[in-house]
C-alpha atoms as a PDB file:
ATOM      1  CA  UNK A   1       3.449 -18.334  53.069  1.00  0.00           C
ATOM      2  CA  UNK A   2       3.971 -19.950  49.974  1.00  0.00           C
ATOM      3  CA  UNK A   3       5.644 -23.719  49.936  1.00  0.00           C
ATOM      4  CA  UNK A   4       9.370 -23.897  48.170  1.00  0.00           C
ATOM      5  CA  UNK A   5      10.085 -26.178  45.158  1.00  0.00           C
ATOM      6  CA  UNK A   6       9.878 -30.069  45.318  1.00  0.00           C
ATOM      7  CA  UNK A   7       7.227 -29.423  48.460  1.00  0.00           C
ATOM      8  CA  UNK A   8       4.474 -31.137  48.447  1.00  0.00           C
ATOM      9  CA  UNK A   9       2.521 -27.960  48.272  1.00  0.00           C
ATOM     10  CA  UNK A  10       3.794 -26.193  45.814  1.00  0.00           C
ATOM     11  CA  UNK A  11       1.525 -25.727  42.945  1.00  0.00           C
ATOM     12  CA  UNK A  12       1.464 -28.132  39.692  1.00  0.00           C
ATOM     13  CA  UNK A  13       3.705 -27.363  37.055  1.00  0.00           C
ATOM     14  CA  UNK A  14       1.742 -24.760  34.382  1.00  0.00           C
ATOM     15  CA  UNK A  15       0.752 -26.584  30.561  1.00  0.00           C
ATOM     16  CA  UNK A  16       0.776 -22.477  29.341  1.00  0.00           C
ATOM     17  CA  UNK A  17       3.768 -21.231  27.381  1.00  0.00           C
ATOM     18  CA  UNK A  18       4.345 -19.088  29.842  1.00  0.00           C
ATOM     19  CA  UNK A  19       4.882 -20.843  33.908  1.00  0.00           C
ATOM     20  CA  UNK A  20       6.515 -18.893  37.196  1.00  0.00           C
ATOM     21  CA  UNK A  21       9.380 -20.236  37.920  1.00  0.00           C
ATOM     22  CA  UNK A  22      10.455 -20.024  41.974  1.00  0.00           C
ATOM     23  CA  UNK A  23      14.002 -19.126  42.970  1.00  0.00           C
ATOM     24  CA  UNK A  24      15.831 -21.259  45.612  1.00  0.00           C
ATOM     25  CA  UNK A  25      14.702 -18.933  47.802  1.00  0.00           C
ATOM     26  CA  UNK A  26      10.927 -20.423  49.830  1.00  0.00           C
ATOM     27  CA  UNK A  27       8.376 -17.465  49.005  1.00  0.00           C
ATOM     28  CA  UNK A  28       9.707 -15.513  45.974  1.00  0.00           C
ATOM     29  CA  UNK A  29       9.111 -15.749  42.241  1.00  0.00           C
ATOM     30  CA  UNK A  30      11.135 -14.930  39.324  1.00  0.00           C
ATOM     31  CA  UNK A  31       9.694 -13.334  36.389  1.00  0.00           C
ATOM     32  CA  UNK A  32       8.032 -15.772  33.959  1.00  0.00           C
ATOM     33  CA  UNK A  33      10.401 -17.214  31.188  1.00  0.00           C
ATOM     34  CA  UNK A  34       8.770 -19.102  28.474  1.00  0.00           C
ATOM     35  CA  UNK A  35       8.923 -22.877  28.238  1.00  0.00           C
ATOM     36  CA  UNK A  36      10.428 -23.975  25.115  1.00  0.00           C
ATOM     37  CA  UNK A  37      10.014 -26.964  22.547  1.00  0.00           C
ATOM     38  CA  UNK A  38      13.428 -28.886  21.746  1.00  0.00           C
ATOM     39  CA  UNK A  39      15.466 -27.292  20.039  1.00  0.00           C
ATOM     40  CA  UNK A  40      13.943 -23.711  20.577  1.00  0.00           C
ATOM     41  CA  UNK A  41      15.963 -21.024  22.471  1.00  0.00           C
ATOM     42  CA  UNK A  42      14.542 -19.358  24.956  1.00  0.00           C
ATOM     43  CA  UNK A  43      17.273 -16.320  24.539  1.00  0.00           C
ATOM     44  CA  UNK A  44      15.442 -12.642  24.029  1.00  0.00           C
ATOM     45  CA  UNK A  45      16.030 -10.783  21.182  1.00  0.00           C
ATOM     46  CA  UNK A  46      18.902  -8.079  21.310  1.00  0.00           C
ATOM     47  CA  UNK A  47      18.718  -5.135  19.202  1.00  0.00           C
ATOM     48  CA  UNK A  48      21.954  -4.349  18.046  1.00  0.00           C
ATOM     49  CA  UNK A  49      21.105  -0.891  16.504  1.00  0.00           C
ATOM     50  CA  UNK A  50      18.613   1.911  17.638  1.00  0.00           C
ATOM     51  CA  UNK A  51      15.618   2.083  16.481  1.00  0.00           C
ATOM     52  CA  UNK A  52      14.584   5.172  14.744  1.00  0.00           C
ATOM     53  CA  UNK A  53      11.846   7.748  15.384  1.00  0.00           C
ATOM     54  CA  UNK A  54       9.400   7.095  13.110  1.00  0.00           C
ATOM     55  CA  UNK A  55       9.324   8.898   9.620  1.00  0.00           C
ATOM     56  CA  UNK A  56       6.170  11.429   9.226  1.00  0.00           C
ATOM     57  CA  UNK A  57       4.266   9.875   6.165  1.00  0.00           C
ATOM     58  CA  UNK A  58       4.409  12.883   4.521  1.00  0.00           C
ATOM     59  CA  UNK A  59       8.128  12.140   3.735  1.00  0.00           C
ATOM     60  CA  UNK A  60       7.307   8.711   2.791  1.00  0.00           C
ATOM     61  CA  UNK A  61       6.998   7.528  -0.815  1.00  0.00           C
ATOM     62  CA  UNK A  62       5.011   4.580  -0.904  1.00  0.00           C
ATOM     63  CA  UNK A  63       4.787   3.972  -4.824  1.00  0.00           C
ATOM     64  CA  UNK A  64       8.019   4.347  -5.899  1.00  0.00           C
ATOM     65  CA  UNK A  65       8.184   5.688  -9.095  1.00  0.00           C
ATOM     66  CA  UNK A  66       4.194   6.614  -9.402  1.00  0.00           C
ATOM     67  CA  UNK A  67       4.233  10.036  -7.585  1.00  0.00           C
ATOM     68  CA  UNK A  68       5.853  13.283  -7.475  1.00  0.00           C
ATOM     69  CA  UNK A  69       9.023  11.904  -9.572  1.00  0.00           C
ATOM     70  CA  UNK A  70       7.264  12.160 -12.906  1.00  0.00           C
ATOM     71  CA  UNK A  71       9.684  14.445 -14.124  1.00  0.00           C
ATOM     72  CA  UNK A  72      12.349  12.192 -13.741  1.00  0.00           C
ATOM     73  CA  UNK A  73      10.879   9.581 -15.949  1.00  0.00           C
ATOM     74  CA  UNK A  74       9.222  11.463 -18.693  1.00  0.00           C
ATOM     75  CA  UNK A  75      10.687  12.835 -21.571  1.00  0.00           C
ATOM     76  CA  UNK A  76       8.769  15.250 -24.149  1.00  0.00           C
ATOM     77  CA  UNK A  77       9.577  12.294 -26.946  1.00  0.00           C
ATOM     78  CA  UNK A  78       7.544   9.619 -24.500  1.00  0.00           C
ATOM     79  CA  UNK A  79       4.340  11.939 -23.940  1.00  0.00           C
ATOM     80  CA  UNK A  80       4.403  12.488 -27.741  1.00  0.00           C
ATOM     81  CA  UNK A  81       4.557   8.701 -28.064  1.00  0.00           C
ATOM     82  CA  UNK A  82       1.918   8.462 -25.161  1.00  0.00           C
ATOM     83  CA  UNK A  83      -0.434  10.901 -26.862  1.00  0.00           C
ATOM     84  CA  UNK A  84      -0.257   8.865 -30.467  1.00  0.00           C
ATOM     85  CA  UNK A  85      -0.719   5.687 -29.113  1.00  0.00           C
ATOM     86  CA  UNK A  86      -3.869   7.265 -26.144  1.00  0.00           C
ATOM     87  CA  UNK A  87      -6.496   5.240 -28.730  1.00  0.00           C
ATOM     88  CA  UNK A  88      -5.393   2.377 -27.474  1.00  0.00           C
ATOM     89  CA  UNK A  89      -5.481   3.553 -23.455  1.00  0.00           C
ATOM     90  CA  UNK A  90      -9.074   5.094 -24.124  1.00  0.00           C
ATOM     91  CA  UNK A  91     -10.734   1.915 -25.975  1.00  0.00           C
ATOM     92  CA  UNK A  92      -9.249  -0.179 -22.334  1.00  0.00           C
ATOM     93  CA  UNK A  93     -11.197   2.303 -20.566  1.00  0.00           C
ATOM     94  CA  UNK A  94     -14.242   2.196 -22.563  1.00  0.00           C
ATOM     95  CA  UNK A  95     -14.442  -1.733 -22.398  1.00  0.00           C
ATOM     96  CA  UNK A  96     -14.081  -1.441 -18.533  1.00  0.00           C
ATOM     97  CA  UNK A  97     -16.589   1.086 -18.282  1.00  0.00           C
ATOM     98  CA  UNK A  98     -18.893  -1.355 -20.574  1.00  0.00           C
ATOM     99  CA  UNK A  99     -17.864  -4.242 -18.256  1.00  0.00           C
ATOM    100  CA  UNK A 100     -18.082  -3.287 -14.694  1.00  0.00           C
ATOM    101  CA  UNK A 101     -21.249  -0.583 -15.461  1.00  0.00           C
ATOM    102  CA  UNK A 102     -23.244  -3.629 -16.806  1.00  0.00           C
ATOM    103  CA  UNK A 103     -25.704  -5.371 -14.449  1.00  0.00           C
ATOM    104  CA  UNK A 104     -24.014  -9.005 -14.485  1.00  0.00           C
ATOM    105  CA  UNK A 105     -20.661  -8.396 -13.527  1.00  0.00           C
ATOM    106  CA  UNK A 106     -18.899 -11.595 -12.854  1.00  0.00           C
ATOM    107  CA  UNK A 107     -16.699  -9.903  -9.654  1.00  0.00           C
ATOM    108  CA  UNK A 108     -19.845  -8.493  -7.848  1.00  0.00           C
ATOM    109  CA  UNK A 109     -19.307 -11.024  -5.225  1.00  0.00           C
ATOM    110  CA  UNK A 110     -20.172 -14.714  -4.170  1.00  0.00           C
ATOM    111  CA  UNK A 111     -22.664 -16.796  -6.027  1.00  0.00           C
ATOM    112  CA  UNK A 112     -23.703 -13.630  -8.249  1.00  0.00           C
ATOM    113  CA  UNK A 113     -24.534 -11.112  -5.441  1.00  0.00           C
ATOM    114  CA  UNK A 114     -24.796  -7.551  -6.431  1.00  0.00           C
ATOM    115  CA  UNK A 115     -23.343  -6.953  -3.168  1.00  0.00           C
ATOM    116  CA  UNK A 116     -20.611  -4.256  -5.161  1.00  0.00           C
ATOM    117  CA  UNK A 117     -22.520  -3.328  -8.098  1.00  0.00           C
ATOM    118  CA  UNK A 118     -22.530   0.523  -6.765  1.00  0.00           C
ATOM    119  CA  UNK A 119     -18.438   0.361  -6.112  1.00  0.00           C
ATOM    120  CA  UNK A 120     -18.587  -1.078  -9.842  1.00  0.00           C
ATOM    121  CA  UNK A 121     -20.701   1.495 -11.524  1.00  0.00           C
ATOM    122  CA  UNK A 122     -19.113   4.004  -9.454  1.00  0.00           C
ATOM    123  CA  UNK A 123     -15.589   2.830 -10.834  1.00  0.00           C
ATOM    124  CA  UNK A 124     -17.077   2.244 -14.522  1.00  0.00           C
ATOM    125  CA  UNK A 125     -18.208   6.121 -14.628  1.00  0.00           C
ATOM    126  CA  UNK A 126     -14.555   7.055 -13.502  1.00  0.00           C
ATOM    127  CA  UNK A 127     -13.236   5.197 -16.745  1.00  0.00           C
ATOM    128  CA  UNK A 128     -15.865   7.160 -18.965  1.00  0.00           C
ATOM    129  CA  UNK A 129     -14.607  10.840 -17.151  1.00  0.00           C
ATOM    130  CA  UNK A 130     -10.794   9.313 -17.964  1.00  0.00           C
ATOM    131  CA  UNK A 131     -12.496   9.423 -21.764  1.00  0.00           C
ATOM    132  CA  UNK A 132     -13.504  12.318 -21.903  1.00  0.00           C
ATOM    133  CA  UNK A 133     -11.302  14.154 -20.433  1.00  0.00           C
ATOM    134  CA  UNK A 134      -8.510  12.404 -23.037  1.00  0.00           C
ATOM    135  CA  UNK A 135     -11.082  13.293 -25.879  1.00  0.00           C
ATOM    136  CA  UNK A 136     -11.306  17.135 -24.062  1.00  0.00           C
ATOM    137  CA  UNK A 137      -8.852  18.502 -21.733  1.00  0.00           C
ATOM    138  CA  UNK A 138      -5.754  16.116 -22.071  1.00  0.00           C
ATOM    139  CA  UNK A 139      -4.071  17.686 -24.738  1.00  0.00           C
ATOM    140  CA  UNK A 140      -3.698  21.260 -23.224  1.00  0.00           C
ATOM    141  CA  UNK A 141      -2.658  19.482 -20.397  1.00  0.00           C
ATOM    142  CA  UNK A 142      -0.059  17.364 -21.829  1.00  0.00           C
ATOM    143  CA  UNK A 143       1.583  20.209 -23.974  1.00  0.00           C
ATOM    144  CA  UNK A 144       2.127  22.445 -21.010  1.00  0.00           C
ATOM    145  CA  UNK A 145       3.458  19.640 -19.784  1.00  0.00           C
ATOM    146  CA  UNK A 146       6.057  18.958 -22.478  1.00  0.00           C
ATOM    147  CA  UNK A 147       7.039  22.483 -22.201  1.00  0.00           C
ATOM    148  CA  UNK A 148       7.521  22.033 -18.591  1.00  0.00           C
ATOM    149  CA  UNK A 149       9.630  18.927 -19.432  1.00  0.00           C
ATOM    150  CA  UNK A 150      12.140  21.247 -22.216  1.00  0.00           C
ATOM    151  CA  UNK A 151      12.285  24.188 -20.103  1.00  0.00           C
ATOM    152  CA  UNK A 152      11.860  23.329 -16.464  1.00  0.00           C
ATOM    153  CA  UNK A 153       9.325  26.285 -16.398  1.00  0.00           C
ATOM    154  CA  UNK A 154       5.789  27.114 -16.624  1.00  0.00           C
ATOM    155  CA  UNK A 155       4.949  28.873 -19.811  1.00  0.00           C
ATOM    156  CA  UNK A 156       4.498  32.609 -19.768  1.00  0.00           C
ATOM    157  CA  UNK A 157       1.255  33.432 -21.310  1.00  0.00           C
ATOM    158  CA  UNK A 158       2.383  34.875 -24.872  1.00  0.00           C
ATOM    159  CA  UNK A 159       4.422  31.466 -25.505  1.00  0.00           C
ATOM    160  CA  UNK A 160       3.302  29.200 -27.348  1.00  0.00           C
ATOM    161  CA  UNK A 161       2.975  25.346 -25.995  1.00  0.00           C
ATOM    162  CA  UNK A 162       4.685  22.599 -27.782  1.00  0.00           C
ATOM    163  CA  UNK A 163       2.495  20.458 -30.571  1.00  0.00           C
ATOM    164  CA  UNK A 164       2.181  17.176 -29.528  1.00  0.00           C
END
């Protein structure tokens, strides 16, 4: 049988954050309560609210305002205005693709290693497919696009798409 509180046998008082505490009663614990620091409580969190099932990601829209809600911010004015201005957007990707598809890239890891140089050239030939796709492919693209934008439709195949 185990010895009560104060008795001479009962076991050292524990240095973990966590120590059994007996009841008055010889023989029986309570459940551990953690020790606290001053000025600490040792009261348990209460959840006021339920907590709800989790959401299936597929309902989840973790960049807000990147996918599926292009619609909502594009107009056919601001693709025009994209499409003028995409020298600018494919000269960035060209001096990435120059940059990270060279064999001294700055980034490839501690003291110089080439540690990433595969990730990099991998990434540097997606930059030159983002060329040429803008120099062939884009612009039928973007002009169905725009008609999407004006009529909420997909064109019918006699129509004729919007000149950007």
């Amino acid at each position: 049988m185990r010895a009560c509180r104060g008795s001479p046998t009962s076991p050292a008082p524990s240095s973990s954050p966590v120590s059994p505490q007996r009841s008055e009663h010889c023989g029986r614990s309570t459940a551990p309560t953690p020790t606290t620091s001053p000025g600490t409580s040792t009261a348990a969190p209460r959840a006021t609210l339920p907590t709800p099932p989790p959401t299936p990601s597929t309902q989840l829209e973790l960049y807000s305002g990147y996918g599926w809600d292009g619609d909502d911010h594009w107009t056919p004015a601001a693709v025009r205005a994209w499409w003028r201005d995409r020298g600018r957007v494919r000269d960035w990707a060209l001096a990435i693709a120059a940059d990270w598809g060279a064999d001294t890239h700055p980034d490839w890891g501690i003291n110089g290693s080439a540690q990433y140089r595969p990730h990099y050239h991998d990434a540097a030939q997606g930059h030159l497919d983002f060329v040429a796709y803008i120099d062939d492919g884009l612009e039928a693209y973007l002009r169905g696009y725009v008609f999407w934008l004006d009529k909420r439709r997909a064109p019918r195949r006699w129509e004729a798409l919007p000149v950007l």
